[in-house]
Protein backbone atom coordinates (compact mmCIF):
# COMPACT_ATOMS: atom_id res chain seq x y z
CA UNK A 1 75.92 100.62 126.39
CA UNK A 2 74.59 104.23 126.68
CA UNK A 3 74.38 107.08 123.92
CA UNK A 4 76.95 108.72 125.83
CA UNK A 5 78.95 106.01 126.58
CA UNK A 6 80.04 105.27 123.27
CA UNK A 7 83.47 106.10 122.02
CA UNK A 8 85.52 106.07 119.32
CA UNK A 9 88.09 103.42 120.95
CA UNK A 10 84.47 101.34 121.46
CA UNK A 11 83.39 101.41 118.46
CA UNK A 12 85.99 101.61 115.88
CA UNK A 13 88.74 98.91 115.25
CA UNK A 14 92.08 98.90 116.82
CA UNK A 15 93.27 98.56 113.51
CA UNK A 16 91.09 101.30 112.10
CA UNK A 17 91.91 104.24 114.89
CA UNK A 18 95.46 105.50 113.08
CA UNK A 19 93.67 105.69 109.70
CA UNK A 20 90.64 107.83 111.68
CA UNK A 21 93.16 110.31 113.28
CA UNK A 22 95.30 110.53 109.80
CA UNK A 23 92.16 111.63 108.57
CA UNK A 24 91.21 113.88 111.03
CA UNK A 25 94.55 115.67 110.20
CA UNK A 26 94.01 116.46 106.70
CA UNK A 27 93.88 120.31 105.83
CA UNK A 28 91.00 121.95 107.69
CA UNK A 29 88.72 123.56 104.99
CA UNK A 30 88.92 127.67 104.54
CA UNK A 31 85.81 130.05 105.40
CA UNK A 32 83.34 130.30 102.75
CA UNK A 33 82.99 133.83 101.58
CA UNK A 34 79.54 135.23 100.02
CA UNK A 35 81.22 135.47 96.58
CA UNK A 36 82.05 131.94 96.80
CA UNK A 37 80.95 129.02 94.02
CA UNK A 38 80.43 125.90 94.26
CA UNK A 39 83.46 125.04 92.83
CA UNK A 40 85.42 127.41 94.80
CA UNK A 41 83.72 126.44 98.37
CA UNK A 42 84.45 122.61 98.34
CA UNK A 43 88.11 123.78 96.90
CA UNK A 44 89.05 125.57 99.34
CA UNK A 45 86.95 123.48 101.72
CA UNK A 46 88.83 119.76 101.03
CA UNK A 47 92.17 121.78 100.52
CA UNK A 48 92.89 120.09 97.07
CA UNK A 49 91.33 119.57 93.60
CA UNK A 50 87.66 118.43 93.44
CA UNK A 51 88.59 116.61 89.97
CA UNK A 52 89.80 114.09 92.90
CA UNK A 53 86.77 113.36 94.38
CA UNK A 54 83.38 113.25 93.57
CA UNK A 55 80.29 116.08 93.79
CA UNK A 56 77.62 115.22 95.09
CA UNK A 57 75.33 118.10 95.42
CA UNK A 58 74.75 122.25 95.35
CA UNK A 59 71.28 121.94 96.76
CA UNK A 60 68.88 125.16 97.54
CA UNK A 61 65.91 124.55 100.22
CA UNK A 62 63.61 127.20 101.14
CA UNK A 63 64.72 127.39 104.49
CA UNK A 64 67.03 129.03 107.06
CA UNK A 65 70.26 127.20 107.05
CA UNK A 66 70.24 126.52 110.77
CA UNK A 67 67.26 124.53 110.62
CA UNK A 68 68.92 122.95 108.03
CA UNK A 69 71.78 122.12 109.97
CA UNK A 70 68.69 121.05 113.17
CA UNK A 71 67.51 118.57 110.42
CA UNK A 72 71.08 116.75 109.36
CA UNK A 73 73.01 117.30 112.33
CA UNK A 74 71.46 117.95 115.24
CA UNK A 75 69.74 116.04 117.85
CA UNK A 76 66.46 117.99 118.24
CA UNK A 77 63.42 115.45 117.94
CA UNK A 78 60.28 115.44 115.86
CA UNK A 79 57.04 115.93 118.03
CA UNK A 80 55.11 113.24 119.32
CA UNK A 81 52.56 114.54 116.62
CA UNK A 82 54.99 114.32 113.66
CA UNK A 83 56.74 111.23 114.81
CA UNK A 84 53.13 109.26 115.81
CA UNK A 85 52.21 108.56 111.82
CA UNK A 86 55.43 106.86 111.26
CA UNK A 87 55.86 104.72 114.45
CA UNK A 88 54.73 101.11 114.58
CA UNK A 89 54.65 100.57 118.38
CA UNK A 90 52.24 102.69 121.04
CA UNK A 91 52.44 106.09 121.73
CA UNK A 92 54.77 106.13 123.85
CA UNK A 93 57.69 105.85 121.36
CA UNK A 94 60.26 108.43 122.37
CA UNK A 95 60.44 110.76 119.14
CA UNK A 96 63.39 109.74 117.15
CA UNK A 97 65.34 112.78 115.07
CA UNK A 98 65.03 113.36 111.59
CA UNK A 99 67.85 111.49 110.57
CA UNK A 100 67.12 108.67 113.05
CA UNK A 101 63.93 108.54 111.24
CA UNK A 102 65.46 108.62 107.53
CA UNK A 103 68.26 106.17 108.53
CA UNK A 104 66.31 103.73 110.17
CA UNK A 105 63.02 103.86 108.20
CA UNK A 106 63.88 104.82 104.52
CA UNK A 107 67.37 103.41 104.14
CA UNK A 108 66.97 99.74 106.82
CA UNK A 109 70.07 100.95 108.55
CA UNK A 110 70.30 98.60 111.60
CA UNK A 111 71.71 98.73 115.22
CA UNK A 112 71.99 102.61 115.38
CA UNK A 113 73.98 104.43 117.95
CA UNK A 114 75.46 107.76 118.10
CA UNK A 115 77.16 109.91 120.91
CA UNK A 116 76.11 113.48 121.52
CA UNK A 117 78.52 116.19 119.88
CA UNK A 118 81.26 116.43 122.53
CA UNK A 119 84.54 119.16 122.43
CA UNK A 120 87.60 118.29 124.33
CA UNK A 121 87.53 119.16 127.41
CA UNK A 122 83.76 119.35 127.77
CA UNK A 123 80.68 117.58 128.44
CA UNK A 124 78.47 115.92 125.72
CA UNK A 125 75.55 117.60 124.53
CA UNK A 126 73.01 118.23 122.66
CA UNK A 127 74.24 120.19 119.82
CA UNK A 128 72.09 123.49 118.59
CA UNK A 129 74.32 125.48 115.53
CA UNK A 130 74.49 129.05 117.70
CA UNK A 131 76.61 126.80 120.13
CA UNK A 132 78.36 124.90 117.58
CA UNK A 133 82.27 125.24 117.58
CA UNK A 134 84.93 123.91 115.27
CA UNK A 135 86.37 120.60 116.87
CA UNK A 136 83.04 119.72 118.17
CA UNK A 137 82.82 115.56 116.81
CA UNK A 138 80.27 112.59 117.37
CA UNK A 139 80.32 109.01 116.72
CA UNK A 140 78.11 107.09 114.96
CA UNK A 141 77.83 103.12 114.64
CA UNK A 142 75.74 101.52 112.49
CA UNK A 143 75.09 98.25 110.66
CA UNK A 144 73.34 97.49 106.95
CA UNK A 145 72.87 94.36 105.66
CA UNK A 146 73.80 93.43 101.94
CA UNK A 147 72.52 90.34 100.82
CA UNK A 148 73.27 87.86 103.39
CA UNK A 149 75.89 89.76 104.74
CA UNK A 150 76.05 92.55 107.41
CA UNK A 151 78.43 94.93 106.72
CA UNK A 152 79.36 97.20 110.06
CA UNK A 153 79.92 101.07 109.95
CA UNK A 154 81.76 103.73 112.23
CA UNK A 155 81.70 107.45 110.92
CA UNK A 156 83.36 110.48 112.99
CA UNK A 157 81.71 113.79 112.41
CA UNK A 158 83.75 116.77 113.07
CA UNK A 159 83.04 120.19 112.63
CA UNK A 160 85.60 121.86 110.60
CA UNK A 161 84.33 125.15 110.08
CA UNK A 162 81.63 127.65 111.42
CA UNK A 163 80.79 131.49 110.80
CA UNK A 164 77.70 133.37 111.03
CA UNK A 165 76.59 132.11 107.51
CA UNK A 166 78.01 129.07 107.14
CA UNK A 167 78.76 125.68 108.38
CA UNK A 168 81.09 122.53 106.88
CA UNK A 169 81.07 119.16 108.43
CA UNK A 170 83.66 116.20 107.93
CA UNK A 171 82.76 112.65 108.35
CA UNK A 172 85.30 110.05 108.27
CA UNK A 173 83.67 106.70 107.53
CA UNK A 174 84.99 103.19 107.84
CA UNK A 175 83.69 99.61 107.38
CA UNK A 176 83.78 96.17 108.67
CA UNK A 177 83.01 93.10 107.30
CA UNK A 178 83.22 94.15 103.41
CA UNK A 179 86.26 93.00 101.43
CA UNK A 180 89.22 94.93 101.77
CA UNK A 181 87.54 96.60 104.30
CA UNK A 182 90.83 97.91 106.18
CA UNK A 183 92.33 99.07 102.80
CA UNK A 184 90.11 102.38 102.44
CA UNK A 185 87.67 104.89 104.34
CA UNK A 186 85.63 107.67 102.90
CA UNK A 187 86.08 111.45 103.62
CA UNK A 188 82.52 113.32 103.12
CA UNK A 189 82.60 117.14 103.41
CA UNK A 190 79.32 118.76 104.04
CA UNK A 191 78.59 122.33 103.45
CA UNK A 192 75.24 124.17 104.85
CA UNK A 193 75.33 128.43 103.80
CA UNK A 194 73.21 131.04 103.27
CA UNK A 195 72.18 131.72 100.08
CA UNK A 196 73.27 134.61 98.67
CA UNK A 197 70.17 135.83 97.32
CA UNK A 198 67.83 134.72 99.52
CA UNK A 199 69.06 135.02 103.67
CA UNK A 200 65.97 132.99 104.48
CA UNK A 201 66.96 129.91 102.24
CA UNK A 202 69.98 127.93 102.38
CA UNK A 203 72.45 125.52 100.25
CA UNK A 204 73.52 122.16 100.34
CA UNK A 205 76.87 121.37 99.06
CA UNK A 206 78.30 117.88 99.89
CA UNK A 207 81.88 116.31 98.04
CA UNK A 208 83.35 113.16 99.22
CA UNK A 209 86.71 111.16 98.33
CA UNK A 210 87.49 107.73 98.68
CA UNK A 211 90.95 107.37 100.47
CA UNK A 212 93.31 103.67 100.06
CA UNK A 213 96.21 102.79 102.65
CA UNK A 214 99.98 102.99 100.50
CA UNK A 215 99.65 99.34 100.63
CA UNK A 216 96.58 98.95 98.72
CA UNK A 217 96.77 97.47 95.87
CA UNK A 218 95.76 99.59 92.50
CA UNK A 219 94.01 96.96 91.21
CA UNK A 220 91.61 96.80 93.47
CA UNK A 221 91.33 100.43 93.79
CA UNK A 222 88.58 101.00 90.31
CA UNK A 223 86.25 98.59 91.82
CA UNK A 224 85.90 100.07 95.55
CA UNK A 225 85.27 103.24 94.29
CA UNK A 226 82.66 101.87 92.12
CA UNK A 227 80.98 100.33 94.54
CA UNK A 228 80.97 103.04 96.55
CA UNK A 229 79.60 105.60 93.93
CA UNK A 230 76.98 103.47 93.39
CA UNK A 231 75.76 103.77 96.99
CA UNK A 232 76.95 107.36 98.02
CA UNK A 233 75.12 109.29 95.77
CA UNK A 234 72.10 106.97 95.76
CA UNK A 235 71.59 107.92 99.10
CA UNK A 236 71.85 111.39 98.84
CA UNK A 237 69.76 111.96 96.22
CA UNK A 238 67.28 110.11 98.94
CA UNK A 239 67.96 112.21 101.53
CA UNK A 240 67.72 115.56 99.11
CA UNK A 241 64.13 114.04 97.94
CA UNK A 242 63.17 114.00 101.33
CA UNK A 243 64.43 117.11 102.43
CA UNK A 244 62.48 118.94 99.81
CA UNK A 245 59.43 117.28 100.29
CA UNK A 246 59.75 117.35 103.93
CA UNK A 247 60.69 121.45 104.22
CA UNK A 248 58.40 123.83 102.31
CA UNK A 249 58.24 127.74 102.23
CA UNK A 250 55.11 127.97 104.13
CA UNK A 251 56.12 125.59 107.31
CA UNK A 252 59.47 124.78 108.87
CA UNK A 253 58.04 121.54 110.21
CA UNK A 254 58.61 118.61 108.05
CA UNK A 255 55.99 117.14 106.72
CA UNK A 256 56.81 113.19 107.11
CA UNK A 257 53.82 111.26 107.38
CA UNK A 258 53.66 110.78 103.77
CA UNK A 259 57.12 109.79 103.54
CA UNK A 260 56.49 106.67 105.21
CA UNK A 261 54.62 105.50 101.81
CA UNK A 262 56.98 106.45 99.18
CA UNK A 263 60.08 104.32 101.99
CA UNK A 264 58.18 101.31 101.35
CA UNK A 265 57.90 101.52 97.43
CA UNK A 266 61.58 102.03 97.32
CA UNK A 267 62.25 98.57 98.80
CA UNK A 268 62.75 96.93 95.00
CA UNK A 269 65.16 99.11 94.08
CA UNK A 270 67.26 98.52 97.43
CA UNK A 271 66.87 94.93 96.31
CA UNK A 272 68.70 95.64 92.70
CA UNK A 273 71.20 97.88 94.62
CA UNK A 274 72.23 95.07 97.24
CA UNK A 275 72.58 93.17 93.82
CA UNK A 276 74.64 95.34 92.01
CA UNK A 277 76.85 95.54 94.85
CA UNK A 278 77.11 92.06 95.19
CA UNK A 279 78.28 91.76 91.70
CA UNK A 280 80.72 94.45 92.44
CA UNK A 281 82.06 92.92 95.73
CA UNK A 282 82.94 89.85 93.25
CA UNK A 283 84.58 91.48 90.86
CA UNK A 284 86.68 92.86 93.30
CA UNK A 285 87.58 89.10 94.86
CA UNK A 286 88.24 88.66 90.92
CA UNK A 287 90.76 91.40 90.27
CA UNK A 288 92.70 90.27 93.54
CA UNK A 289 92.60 86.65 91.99
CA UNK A 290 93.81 88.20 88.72
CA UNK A 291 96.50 90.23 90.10
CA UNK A 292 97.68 87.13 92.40
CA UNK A 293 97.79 85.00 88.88
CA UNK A 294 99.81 87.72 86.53
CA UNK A 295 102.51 88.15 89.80
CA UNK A 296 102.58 84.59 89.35
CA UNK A 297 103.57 84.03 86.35
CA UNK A 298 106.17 87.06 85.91
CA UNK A 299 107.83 85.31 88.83
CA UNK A 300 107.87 81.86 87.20
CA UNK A 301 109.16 83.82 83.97
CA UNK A 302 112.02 85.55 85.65
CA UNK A 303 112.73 82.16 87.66
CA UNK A 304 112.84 80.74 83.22
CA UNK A 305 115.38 83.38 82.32
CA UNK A 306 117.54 82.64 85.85
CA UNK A 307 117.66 78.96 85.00
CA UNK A 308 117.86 79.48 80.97
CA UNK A 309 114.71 77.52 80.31
């Protein structure tokens, strides 16, 4: 199957489609405004209190916020130059993007495919941010492998909002193969402005919730989202690290090579993480157990006071 072949009835579980387009129809986020905080921006951005979610960052990087936006979201490649340090075959490796690269190389993601950013109504394409519009989306399938399992993930990007100094992103995630997989998805906002002070630099500001089906049960609720706070920010504390290192004040060309180094010395502390949420997983298969047990035995008590036992 092609890049551009991939869609989101392809990729994404029947029974996983209605909770993607529910998604897609929560409030779009407001315009950021230069007088904006933090605070206020994701706010008015996710359309309800941030107290419900989770913050993940208010980064500043010394560059212009388009590039910025080139780096995370677009689909511009690194040069044969950049990209030959950190390839393992010949030469002729067609240059992957930066996020391709981070993905693939520094977090083991597996089986990677994405479409091109495509609006309704138009053809795919390559996506640079003076062209970007709001309902532009992309999908991207990917695989990661936790212990001796492989758990499968779809994410919809969509943008949600675009002016002249700004740009916010929504990604609607879903999984296969974990437990209770089909019970929750994760909504991750992503904000990339100007800075204020500085029209040459830009900010990072990401927030992300973690939404359950009605029928979920609350039990089970606590330990998904710890499991999933373990990883999320993790990663984007990763991707930050890299970011910074990678974009400095006198180059916009990131500077990977090195990179490729510090990916392998993190490899033992993916190792405790795939641990830790192993143990997590289980205590999730134990609070289901637990729950199963104490509905048990109210109904045998009530079925006692029926019978006048």
């Amino acid at each position: 199957m092609g890049i551009d072949e991939i869609t989101v009835d392809s990729v994404v579980p029947p029974e996983s489609i209605a909770k993607l387009k529910e998604a897609e129809s929560m409030q779009a986020p407001k315009l950021i405004t230069q007088s904006s905080t933090l605070v206020d921006v994701l706010e008015d951005k996710c359309g309800h209190d941030t107290a419900k979610g989770f913050v993940l960052s208010d980064e500043a990087f010394p560059v212009n916020f388009c590039l910025l936006w080139d780096r995370l979201f677009g689909d511009c490649k690194i040069s044969k130059e950049e990209f030959a340090p950190l390839a393992d075959t010949d030469s002729s490796t067609e240059p992957q993007s930066f996020m391709d690269w981070f993905m693939q190389s520094r977090r083991g993601i597996l089986n990677l495919q994405k479409t091109h950013w495509k609006l309704k109504g138009h053809d795919a394409a390559v996506l640079e941010f003076d062209k970007a519009r709001i309902g532009y989306s992309r999908t991207i399938k990917f695989d990661m492998s936790v212990g001796i399992q492989t758990i499968g993930s779809v994410t919809i990007d969509t943008i949600t909002s675009k002016t002249n100094d700004s740009i916010c992103i929504k990604s609607v995630t879903t999984n296969t193969g974990a437990p209770f997989s089909n019970s929750y998805y994760t909504v991750l906002w992503t904000c990339i402005v100007r800075n204020k002070t500085n029209p040459n630099h830009s900010n990072l500001l990401t927030y992300y919730t973690v939404e359950f089906e009605n029928n979920t049960f609350s039990m089970i609720k606590m330990p998904i989202q710890q499991a999933i706070r373990s990883r999320i920010p993790e990663y984007y504390h990763d991707l930050v690290q890299v970011l910074q290192e990678s974009l400095t004040p006198q180059t916009e060309t990131p500077n990977l090579p090195k990179l490729i180094q510090k990916a392998k010395e993190t490899q033992t502390e993916e190792t405790k993480d795939i641990r830790n949420i192993k143990d997590i997983l289980q205590l999730i298969v134990i609070a289901v157990l637990l729950c199963t047990v104490i509905s048990l035995s109210i109904e045998i008590q009530r079925m006692k006071n029926k019978l006048g036992i």
